[in-house]
C-alpha atoms as a PDB file:
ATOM      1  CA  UNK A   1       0.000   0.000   0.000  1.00  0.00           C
ATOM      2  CA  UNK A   2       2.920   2.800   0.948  1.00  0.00           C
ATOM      3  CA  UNK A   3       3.743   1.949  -2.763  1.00  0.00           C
ATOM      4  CA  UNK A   4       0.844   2.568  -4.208  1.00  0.00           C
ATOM      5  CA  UNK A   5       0.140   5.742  -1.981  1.00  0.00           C
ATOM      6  CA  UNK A   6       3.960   6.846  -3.644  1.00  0.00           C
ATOM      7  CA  UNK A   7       2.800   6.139  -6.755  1.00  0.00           C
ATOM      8  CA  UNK A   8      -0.385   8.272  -6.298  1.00  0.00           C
ATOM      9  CA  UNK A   9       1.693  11.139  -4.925  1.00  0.00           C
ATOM     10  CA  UNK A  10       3.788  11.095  -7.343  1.00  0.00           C
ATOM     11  CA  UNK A  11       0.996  11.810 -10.509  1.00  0.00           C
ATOM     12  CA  UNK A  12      -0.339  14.290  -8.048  1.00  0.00           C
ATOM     13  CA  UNK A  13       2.923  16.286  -7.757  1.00  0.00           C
ATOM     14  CA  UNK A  14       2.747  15.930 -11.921  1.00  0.00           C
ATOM     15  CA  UNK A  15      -0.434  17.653 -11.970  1.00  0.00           C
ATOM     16  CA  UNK A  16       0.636  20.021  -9.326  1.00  0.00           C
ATOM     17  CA  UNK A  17       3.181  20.897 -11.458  1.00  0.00           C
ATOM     18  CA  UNK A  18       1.279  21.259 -14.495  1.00  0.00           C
ATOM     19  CA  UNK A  19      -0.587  24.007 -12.862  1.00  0.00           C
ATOM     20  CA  UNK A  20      -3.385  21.348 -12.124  1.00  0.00           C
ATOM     21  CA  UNK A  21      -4.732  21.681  -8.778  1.00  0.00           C
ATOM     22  CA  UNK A  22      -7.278  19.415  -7.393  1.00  0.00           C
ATOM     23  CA  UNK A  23     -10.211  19.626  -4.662  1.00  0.00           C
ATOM     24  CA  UNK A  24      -8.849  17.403  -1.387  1.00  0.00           C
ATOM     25  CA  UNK A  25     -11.766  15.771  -1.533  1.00  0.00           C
ATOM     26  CA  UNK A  26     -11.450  14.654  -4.898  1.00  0.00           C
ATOM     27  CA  UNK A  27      -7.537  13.626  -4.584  1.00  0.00           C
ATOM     28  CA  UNK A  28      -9.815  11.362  -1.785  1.00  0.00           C
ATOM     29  CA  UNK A  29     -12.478   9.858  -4.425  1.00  0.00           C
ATOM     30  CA  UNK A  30      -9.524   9.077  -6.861  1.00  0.00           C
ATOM     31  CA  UNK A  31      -7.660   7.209  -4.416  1.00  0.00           C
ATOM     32  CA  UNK A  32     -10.297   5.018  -3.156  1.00  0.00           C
ATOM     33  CA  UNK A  33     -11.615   4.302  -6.960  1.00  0.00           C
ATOM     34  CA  UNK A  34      -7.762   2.990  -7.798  1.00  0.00           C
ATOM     35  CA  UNK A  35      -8.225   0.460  -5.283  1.00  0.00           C
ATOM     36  CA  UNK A  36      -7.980  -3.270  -6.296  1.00  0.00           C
ATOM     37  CA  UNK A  37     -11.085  -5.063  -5.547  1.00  0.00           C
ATOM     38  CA  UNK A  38      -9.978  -6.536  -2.552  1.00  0.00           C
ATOM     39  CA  UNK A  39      -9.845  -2.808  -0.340  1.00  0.00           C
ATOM     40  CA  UNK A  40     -14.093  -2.741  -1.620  1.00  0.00           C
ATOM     41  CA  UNK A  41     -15.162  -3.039   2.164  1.00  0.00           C
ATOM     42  CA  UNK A  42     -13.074  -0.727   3.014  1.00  0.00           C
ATOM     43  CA  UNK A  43     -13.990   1.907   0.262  1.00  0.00           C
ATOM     44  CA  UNK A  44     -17.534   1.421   0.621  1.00  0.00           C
ATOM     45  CA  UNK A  45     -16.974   1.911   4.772  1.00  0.00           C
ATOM     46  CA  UNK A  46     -15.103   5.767   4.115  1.00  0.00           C
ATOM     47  CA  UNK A  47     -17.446   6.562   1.796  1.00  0.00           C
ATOM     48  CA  UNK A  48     -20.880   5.566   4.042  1.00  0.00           C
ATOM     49  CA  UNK A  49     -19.399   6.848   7.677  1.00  0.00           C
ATOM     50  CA  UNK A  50     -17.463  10.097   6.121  1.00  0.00           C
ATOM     51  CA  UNK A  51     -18.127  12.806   8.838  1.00  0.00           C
ATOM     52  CA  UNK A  52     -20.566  15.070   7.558  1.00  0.00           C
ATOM     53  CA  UNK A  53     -20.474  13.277   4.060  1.00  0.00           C
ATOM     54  CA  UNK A  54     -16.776  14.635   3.313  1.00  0.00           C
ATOM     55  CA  UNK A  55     -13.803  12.804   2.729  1.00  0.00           C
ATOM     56  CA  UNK A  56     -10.055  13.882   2.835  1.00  0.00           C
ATOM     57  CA  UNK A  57      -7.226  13.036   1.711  1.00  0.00           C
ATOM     58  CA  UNK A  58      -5.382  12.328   4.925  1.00  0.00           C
ATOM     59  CA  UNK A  59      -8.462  10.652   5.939  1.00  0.00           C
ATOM     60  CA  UNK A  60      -8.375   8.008   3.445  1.00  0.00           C
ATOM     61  CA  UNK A  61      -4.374   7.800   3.191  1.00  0.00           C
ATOM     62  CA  UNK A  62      -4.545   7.292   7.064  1.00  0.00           C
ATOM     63  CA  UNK A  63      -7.370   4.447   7.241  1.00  0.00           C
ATOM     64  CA  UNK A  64      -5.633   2.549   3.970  1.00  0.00           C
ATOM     65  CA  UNK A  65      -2.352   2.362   5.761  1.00  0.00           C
ATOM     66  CA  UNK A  66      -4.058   1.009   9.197  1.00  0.00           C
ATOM     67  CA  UNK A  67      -6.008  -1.803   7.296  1.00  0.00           C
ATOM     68  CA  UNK A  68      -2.790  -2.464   5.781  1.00  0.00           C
ATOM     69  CA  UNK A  69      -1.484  -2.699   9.280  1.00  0.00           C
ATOM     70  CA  UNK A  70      -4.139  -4.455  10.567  1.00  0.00           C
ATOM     71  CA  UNK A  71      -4.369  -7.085   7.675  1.00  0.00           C
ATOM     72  CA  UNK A  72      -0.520  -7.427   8.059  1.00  0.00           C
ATOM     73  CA  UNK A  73      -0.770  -8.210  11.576  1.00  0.00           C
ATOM     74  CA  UNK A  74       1.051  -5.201  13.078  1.00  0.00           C
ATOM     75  CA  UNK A  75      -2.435  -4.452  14.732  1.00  0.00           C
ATOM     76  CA  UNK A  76      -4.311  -6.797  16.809  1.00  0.00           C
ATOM     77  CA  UNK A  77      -7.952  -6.024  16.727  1.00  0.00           C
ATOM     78  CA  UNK A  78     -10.203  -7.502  19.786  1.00  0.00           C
ATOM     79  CA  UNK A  79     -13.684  -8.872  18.134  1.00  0.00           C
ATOM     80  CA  UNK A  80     -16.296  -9.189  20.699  1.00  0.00           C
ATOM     81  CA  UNK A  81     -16.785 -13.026  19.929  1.00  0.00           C
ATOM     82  CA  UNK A  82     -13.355 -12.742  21.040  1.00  0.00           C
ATOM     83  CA  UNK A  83     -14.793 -12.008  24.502  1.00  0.00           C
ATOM     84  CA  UNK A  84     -16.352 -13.897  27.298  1.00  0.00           C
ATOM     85  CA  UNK A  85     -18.152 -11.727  30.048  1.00  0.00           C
ATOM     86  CA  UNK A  86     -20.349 -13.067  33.349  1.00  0.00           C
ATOM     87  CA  UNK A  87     -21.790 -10.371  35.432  1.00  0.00           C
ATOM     88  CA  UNK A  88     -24.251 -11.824  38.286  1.00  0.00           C
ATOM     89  CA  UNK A  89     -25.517  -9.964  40.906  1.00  0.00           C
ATOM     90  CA  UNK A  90     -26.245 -12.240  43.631  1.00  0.00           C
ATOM     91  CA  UNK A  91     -27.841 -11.368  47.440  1.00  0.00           C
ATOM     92  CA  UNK A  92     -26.273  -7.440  46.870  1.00  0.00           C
ATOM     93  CA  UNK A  93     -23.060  -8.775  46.014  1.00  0.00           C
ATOM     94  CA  UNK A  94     -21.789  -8.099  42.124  1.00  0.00           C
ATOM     95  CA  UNK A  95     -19.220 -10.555  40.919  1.00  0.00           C
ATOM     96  CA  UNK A  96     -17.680 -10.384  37.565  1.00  0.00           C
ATOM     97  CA  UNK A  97     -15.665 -12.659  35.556  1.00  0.00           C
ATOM     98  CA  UNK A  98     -14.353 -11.424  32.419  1.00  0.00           C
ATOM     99  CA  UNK A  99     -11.907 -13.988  30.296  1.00  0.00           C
ATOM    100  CA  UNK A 100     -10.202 -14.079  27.118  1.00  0.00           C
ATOM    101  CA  UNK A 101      -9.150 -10.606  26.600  1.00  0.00           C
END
């Protein structure tokens, strides 16, 4: 992915230097559209949950490189099936048991 996000920078310094300047938000949609396939979850996530319907550049840059990350490995992501929790209250007394974490 950091090659691909070189690659990208690089045609945008091009057009930058062609006097070609384009909208953030733009620079955003073009990156998510060269996408393989594979990132569609991904794309179609940014583009429903954008904060008020706007996506950046950053934005996008940032999230491909941390599903990178996270698809590598590097981050360890906690599921909630991942998670066992037992909370009883019994006679006034709480007692909790929380495993697997």
């Amino acid at each position: 992915m950091a090659e691909h996000l070189s690659s990208f920078q690089n045609m945008v310094n091009q057009l930058t230097t062609m006097e070609i300047v384009l909208d953030d938000e733009i620079l955003a949609l073009l990156l998510l559209s060269s996408l393989p396939d594979s990132w569609e979850t991904l794309v179609v996530s940014l583009n429903n949950f954008a904060p008020n319907g706007n996506l950046t550049f950053n934005m996008v840059k940032d999230s491909l490189l941390n599903e990178e990350a996270r698809k590598n490995g590097s981050i360890k992501v906690i599921s909630y099936s991942q998670i066992e929790a037992l909370v009883t209250d019994s006679r006034g007394r709480n007692m909790y048991k929380i495993s697997k974490i």
